[in-house]
N, C-alpha and C. Protein backbone atom coordinates (compact mmCIF):
# COMPACT_ATOMS: atom_id res chain seq x y z
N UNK A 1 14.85 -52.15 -10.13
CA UNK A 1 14.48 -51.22 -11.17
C UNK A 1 13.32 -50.33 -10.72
N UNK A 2 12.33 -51.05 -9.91
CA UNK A 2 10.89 -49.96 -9.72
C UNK A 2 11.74 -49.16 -8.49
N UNK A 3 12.86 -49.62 -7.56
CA UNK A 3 13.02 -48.59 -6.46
C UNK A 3 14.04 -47.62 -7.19
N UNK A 4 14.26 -47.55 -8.19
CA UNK A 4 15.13 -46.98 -8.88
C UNK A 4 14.22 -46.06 -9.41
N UNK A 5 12.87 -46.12 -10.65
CA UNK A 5 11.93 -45.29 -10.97
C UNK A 5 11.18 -44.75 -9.66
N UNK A 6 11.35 -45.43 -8.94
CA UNK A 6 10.31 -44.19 -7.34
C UNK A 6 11.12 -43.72 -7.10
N UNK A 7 12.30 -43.71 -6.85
CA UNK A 7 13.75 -42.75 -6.49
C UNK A 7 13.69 -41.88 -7.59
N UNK A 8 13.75 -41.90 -8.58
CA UNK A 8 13.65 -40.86 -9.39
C UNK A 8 12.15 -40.19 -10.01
N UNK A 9 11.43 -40.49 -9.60
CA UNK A 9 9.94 -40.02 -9.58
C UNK A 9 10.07 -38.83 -8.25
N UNK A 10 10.51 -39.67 -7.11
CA UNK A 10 10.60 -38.26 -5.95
C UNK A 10 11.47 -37.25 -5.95
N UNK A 11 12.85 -37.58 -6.65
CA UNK A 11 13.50 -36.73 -7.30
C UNK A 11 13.30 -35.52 -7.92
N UNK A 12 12.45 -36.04 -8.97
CA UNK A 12 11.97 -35.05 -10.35
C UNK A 12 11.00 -34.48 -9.52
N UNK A 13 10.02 -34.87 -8.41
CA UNK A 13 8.87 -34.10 -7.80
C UNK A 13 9.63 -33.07 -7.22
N UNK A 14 10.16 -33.32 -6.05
CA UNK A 14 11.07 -32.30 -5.48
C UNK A 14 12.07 -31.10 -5.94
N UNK A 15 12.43 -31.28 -7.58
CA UNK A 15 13.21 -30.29 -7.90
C UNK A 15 12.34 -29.61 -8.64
N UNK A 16 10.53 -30.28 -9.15
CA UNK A 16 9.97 -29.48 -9.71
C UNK A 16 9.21 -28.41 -8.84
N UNK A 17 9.36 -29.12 -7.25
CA UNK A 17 8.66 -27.89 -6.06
C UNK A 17 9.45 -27.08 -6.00
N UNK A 18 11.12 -27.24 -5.42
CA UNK A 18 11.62 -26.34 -5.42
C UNK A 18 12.02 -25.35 -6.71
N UNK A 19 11.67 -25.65 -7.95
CA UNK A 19 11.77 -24.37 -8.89
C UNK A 19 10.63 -23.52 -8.83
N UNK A 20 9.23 -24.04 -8.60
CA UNK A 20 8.33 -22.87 -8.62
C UNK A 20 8.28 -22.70 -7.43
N UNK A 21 9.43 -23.43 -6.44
CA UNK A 21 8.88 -22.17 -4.83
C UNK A 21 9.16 -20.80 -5.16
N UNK A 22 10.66 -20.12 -5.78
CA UNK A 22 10.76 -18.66 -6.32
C UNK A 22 9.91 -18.01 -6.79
N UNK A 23 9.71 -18.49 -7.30
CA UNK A 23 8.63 -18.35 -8.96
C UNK A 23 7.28 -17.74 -7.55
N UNK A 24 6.71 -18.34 -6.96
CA UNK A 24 5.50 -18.33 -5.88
C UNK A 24 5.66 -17.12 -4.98
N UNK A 25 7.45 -17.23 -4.48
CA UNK A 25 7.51 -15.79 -3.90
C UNK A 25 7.29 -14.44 -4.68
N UNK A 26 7.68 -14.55 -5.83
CA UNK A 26 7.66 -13.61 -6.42
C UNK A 26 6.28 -13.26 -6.78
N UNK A 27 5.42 -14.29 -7.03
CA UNK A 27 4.06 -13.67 -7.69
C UNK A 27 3.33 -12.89 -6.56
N UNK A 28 3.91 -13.69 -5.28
CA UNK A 28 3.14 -13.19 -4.07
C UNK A 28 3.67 -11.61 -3.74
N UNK A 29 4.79 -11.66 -3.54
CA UNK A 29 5.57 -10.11 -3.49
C UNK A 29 4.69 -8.92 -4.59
N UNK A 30 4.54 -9.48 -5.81
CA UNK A 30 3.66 -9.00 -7.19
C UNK A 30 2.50 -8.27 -6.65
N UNK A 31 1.59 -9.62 -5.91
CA UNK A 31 0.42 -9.33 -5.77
C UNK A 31 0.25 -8.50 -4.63
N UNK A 32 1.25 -8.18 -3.42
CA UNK A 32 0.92 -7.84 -2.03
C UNK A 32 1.45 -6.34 -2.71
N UNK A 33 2.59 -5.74 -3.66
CA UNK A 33 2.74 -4.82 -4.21
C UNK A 33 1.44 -4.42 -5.04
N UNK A 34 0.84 -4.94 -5.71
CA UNK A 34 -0.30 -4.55 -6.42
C UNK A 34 -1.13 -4.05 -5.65
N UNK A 35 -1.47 -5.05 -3.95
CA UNK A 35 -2.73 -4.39 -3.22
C UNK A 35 -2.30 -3.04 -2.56
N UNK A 36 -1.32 -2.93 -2.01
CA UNK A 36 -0.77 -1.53 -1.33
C UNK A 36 -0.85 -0.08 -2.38
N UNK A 37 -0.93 -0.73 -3.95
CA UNK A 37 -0.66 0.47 -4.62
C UNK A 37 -2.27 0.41 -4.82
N UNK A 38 -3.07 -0.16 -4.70
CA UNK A 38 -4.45 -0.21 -5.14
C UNK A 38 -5.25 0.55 -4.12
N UNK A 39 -5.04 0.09 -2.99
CA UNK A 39 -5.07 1.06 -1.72
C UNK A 39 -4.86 2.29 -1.90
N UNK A 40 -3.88 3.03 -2.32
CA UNK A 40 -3.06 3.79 -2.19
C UNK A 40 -3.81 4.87 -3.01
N UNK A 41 -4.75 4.22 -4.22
CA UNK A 41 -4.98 5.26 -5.44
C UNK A 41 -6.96 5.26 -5.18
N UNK A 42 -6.83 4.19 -4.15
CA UNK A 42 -8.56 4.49 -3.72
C UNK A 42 -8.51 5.00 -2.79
N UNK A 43 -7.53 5.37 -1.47
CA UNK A 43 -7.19 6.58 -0.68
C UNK A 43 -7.34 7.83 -1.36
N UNK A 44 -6.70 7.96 -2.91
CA UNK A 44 -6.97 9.00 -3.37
C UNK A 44 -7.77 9.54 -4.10
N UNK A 45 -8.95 8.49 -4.61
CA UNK A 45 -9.81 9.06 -5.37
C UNK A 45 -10.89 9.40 -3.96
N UNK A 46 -10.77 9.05 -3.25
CA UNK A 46 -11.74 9.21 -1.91
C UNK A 46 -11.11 10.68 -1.26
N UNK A 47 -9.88 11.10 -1.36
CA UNK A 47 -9.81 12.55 -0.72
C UNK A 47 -10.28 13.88 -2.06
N UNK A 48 -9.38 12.81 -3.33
CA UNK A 48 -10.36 13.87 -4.24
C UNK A 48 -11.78 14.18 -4.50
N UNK A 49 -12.31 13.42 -3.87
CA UNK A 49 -13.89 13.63 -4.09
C UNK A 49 -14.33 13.81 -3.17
N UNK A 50 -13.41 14.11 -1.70
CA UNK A 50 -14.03 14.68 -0.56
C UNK A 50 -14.04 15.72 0.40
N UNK A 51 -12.28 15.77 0.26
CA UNK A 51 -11.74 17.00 0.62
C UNK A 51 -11.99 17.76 0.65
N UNK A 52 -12.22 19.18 1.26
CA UNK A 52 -12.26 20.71 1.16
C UNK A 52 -10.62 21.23 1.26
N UNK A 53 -9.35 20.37 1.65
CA UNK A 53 -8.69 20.83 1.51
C UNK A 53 -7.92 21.09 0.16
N UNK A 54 -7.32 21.85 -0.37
CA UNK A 54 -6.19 21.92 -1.89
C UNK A 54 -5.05 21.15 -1.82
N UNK A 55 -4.65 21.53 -0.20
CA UNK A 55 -3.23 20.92 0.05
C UNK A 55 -3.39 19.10 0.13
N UNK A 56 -4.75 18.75 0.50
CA UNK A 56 -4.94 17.00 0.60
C UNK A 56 -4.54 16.57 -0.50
N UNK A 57 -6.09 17.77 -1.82
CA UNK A 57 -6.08 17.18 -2.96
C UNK A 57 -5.16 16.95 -3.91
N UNK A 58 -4.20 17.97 -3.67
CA UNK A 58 -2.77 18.15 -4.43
C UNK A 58 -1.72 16.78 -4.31
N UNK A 59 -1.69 16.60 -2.60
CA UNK A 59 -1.07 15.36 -2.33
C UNK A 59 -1.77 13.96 -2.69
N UNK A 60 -3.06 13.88 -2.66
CA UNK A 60 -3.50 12.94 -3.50
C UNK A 60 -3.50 12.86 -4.58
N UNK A 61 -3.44 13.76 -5.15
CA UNK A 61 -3.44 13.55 -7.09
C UNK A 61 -1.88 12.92 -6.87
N UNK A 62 -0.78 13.43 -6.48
CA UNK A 62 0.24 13.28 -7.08
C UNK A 62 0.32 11.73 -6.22
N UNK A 63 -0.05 10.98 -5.32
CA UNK A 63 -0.02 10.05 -4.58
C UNK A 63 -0.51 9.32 -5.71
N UNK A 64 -1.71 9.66 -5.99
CA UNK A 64 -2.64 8.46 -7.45
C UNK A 64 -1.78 8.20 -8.65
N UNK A 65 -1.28 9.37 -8.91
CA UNK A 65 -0.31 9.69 -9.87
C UNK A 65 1.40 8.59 -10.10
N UNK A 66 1.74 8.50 -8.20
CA UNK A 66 2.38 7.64 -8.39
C UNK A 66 2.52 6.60 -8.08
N UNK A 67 1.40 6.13 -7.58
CA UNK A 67 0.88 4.58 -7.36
C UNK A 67 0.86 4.08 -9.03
N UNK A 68 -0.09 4.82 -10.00
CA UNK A 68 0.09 4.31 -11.14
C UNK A 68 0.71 4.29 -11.76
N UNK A 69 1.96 5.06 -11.87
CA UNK A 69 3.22 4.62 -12.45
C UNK A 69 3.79 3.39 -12.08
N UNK A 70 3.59 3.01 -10.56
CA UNK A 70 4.44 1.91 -9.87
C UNK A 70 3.75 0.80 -10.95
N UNK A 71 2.39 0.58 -10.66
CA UNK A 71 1.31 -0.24 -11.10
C UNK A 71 2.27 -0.58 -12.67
N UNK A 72 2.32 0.40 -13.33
CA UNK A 72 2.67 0.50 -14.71
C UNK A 72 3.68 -0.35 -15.54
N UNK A 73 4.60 0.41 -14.30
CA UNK A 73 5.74 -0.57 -14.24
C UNK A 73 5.87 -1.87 -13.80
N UNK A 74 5.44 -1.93 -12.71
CA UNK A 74 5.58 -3.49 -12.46
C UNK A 74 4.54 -4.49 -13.38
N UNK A 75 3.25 -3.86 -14.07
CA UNK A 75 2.99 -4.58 -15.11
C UNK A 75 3.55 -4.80 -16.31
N UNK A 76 4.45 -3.79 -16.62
CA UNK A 76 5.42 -4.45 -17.81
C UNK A 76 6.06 -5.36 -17.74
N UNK A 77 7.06 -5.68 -15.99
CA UNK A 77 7.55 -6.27 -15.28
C UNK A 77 7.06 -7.52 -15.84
N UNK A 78 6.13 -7.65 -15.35
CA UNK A 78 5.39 -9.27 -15.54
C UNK A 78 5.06 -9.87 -16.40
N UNK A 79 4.63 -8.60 -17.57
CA UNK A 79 4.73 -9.31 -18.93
C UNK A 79 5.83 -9.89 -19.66
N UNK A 80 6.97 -9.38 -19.03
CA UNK A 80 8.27 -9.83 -19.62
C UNK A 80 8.83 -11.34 -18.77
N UNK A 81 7.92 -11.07 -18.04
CA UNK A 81 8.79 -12.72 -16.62
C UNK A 81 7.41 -13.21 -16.89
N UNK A 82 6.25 -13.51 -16.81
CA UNK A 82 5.50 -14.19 -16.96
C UNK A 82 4.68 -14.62 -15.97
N UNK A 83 4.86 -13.49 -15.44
CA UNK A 83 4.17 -13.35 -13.92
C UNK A 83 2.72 -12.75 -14.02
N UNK A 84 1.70 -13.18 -13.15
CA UNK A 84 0.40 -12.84 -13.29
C UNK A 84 0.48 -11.29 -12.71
N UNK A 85 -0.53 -10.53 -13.58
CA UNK A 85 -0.86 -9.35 -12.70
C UNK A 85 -2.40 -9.01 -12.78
N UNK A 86 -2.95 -8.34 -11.71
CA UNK A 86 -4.32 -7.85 -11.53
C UNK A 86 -4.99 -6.90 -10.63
N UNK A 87 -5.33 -5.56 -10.78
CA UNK A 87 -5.81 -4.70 -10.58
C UNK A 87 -6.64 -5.36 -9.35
N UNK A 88 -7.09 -6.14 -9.77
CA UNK A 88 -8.59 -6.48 -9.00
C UNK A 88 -8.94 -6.81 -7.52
N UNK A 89 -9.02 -5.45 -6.52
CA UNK A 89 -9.11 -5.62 -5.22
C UNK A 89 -10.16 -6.74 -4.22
N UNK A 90 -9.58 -7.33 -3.71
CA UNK A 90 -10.60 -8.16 -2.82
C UNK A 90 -11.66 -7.22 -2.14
N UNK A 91 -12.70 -7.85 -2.02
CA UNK A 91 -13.19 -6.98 -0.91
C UNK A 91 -12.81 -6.98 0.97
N UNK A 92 -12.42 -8.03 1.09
CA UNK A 92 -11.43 -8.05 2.57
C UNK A 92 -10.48 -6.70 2.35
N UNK A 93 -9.83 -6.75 1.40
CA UNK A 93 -8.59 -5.85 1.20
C UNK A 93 -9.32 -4.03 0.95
N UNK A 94 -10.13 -3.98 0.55
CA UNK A 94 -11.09 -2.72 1.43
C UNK A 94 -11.65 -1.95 2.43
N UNK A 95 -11.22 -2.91 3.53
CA UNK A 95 -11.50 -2.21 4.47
C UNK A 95 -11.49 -1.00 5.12
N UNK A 96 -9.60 -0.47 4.88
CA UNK A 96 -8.88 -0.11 5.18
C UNK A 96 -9.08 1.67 4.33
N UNK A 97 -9.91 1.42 3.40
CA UNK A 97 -10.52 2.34 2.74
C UNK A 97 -12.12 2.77 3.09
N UNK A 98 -12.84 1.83 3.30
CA UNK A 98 -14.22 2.28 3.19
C UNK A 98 -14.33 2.86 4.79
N UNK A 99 -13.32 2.41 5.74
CA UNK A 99 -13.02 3.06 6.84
C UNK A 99 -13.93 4.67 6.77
N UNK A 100 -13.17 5.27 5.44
CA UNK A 100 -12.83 6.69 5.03
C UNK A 100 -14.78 7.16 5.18
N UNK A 101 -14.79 6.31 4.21
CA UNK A 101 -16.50 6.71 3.61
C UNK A 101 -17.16 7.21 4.75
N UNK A 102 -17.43 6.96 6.13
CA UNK A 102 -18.15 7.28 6.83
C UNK A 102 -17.96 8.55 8.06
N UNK A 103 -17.13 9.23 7.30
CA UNK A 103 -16.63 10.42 8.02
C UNK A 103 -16.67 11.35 7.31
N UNK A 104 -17.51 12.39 8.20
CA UNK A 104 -17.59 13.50 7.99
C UNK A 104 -16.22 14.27 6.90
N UNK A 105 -16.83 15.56 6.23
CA UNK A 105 -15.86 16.06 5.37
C UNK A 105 -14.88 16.77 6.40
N UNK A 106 -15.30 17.20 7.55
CA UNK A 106 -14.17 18.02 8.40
C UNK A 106 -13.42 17.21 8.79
N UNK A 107 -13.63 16.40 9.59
CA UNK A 107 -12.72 15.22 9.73
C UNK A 107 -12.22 14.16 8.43
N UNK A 108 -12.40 14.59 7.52
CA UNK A 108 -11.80 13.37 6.29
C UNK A 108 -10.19 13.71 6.38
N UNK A 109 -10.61 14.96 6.48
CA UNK A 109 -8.33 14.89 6.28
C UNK A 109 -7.45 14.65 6.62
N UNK A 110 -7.70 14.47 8.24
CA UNK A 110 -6.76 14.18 8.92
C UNK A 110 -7.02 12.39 9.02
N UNK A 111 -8.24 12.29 9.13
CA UNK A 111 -8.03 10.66 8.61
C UNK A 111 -7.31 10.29 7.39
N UNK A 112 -7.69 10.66 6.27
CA UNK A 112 -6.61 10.41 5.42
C UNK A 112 -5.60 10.53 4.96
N UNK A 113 -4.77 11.41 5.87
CA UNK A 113 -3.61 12.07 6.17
C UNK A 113 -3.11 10.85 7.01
N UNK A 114 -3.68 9.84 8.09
CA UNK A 114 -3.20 8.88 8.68
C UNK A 114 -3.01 8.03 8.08
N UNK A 115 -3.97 6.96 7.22
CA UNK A 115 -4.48 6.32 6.13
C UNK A 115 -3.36 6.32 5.53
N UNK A 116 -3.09 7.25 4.95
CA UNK A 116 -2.18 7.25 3.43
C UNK A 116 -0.57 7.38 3.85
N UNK A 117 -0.20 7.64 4.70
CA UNK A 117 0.92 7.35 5.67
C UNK A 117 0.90 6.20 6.20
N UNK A 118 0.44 5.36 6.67
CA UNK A 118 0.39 4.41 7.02
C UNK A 118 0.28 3.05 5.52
N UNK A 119 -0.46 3.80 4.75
CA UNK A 119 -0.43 2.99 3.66
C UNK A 119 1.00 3.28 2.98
N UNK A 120 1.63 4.58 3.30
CA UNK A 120 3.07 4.93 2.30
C UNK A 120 4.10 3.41 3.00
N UNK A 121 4.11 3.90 4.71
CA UNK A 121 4.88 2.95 5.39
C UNK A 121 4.50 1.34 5.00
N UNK A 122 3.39 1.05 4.75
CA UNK A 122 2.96 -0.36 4.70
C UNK A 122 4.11 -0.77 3.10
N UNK A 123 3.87 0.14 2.17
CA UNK A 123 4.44 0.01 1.10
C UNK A 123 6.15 -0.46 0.93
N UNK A 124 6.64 0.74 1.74
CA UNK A 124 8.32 1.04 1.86
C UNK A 124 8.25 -0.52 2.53
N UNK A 125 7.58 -0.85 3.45
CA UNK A 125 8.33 -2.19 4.58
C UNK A 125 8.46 -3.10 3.49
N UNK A 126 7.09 -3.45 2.67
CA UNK A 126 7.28 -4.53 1.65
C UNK A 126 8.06 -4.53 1.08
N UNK A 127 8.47 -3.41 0.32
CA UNK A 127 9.66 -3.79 -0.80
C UNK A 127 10.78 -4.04 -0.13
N UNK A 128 10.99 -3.17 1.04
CA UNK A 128 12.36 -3.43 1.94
C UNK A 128 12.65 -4.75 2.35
N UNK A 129 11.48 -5.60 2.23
CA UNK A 129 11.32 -7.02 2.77
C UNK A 129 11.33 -7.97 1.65
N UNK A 130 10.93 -7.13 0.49
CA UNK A 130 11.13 -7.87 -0.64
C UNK A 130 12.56 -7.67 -0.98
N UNK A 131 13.10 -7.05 -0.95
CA UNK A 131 14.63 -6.55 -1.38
C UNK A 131 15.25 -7.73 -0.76
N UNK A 132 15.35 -7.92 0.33
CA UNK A 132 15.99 -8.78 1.69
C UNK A 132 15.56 -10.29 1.12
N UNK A 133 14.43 -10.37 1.01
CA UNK A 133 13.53 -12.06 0.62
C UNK A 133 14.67 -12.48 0.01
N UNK A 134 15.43 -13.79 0.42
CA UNK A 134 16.75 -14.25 -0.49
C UNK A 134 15.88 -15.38 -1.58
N UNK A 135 14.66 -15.96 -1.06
CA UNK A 135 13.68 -16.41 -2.46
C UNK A 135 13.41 -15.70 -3.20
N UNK A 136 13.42 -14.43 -3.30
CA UNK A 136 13.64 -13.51 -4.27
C UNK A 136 14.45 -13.50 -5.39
N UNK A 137 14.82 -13.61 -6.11
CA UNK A 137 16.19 -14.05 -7.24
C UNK A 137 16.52 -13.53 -7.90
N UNK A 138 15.18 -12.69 -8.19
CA UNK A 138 15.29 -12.04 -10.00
C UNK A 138 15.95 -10.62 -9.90
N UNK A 139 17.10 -10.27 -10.09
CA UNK A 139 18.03 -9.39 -10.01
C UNK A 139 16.97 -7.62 -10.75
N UNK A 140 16.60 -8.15 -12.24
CA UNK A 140 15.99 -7.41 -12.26
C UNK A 140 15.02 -6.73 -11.30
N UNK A 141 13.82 -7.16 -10.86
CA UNK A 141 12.68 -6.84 -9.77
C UNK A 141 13.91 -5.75 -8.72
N UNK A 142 14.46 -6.49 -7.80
CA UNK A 142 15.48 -5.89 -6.85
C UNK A 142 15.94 -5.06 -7.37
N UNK A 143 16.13 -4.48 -7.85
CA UNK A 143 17.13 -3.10 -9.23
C UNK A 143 16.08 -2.43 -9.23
N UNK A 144 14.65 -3.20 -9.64
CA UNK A 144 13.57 -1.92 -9.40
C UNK A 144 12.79 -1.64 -8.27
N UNK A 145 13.02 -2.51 -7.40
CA UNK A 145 12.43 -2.14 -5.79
C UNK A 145 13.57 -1.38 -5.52
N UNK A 146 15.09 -1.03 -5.77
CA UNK A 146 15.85 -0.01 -5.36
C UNK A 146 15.89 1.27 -5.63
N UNK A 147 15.54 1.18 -6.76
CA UNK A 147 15.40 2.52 -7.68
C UNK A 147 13.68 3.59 -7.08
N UNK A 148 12.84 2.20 -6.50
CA UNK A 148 11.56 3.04 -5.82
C UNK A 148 11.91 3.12 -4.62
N UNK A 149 12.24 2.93 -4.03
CA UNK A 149 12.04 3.22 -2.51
C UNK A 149 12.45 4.89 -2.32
N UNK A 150 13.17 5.42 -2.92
CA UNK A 150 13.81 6.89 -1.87
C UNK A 150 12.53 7.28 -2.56
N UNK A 151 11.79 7.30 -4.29
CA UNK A 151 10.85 8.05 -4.09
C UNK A 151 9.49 7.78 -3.29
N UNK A 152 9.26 6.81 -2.90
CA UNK A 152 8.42 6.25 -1.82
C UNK A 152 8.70 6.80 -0.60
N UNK A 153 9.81 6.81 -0.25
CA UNK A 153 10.64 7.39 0.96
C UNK A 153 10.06 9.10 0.66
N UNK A 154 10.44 9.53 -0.30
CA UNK A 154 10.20 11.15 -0.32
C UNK A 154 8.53 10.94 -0.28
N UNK A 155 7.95 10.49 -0.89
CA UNK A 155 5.88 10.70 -0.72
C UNK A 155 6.05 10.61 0.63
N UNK A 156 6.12 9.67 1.56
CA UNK A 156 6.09 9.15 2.97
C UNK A 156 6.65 10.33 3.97
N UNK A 157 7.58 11.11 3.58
CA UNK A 157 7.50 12.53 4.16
C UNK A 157 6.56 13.51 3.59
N UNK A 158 5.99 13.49 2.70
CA UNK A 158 5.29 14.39 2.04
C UNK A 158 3.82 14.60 2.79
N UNK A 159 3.42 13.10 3.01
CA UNK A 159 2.32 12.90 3.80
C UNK A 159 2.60 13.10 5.34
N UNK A 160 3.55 12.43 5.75
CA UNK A 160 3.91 12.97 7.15
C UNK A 160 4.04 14.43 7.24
N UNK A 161 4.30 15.59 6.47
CA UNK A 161 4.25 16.64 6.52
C UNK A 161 3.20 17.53 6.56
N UNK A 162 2.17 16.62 6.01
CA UNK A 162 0.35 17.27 5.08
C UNK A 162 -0.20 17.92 6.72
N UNK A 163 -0.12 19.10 6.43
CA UNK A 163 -0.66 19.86 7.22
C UNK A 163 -2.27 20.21 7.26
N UNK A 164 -3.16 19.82 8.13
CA UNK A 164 -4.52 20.00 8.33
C UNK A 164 -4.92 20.69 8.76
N UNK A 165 -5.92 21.95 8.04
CA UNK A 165 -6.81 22.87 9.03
C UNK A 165 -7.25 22.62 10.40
N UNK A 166 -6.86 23.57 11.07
CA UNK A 166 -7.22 23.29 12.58
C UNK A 166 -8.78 23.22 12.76
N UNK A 167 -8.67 24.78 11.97
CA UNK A 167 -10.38 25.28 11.84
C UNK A 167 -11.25 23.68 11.35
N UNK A 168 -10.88 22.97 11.06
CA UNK A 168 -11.71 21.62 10.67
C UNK A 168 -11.64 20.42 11.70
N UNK A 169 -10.65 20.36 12.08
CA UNK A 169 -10.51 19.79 13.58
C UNK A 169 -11.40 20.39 14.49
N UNK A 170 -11.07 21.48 14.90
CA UNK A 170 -11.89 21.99 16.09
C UNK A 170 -13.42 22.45 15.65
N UNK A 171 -14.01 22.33 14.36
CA UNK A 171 -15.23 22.33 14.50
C UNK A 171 -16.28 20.68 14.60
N UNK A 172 -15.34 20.28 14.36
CA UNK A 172 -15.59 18.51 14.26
C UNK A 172 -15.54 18.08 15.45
N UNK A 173 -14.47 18.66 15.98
CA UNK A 173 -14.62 17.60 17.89
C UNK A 173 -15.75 17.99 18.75
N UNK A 174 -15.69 17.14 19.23
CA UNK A 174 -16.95 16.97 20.10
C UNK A 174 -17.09 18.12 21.66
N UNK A 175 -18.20 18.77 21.66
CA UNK A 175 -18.14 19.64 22.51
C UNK A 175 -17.93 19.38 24.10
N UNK A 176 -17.14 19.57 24.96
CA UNK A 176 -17.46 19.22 26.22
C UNK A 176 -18.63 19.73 26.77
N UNK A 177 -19.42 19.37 27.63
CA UNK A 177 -20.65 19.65 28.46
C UNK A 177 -20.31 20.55 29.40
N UNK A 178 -20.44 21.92 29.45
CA UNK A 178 -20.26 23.22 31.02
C UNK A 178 -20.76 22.93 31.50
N UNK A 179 -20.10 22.73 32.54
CA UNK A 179 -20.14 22.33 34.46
C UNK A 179 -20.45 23.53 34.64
N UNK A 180 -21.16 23.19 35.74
CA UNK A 180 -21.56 24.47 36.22
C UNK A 180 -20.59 25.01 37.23
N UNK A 181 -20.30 26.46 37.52
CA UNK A 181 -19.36 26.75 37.83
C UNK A 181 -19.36 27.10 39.46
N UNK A 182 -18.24 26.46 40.73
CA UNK A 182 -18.64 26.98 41.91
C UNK A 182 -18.28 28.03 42.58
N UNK A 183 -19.63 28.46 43.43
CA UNK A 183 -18.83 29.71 43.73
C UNK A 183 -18.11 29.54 45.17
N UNK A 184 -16.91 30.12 44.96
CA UNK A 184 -15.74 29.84 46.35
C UNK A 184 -16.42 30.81 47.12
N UNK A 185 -16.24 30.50 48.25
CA UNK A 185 -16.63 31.30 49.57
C UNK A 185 -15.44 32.00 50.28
């Protein structure tokens, strides 16, 4: 009888791990989606408040613009599944931003022209990886990681496209030192 209740004690343990293993992918998928879009909208309050370009600021507003829709959505998301959600950036997970802070305004654009491309791509891989995750389950979520990606896909050219004053490049780089010049004989 007791190897009968420990047989079914390890039983009941094991089918109660494997139900919240899903459950775990998903919050994690949640949360690694939350930090990329959090990124994404402090990339942009950092070109709007630094930029001299129109064309950055334009692409950042509408970048902030649709990070928080994503945000929006996938917090309704969670209220309906019962999944945790939270704004609230680590400071490890900053880095990748405060990078920005210490550069000059001529050079801010084309840094954040890298930045935010690289943050578009960081984005697209996740969900593409979340799509694929077969611990993944919830039909809904997948229906809405399908429905974002081409417009993720279209920002991600948008930024790959963001064209940067030269005139801001070339007053920013660093001067070479004149050699002195020889005279041929």
């Amino acid at each position: 009888m007791k190897t009968i209740l420990r047989l079914m004690a390890i039983i009941l343990g094991v089918m109660t791990i494997l139900a919240f293993k899903p459950q775990d992918s998903v919050q994690q998928f949640i949360d690694s989606v939350i930090k990329e879009n959090m990124r994404s909208i402090a990339l942009a309050k950092q070109a709007l408040a630094t930029s001299s370009s129109e064309a950055v600021k334009t692409y950042a507003q509408a970048s902030m613009d649709h990070s928080e829709m994503l945000l929006t959505e996938l917090e309704a998301f969670t209220k309906t599944k019962n999944y945790g959600f939270s704004r609230t950036v680590k400071p490890a997970d900053q880095d990748k931003v405060l990078v920005l802070d210490s550069l000059k305004k001529d050079s801010f654009d084309q840094a954040y022209r890298n930045a935010v491309v690289d943050a578009n791509r960081d984005l697209i891989a996740l969900l593409e990886a979340g799509k694929m995750d077969e611990k993944i389950q919830d039909a809904e979520l997948k229906t809405w990681i399908d429905g974002k990606l081409p417009g993720l896909k279209e920002q991600l050219s948008r930024g790959e496209a963001l064209t940067i004053s030269t005139e801001a490049a070339i007053k920013d780089r660093p001067q070479m030192p004149k050699l002195p010049l020889k005279k041929q004989n």
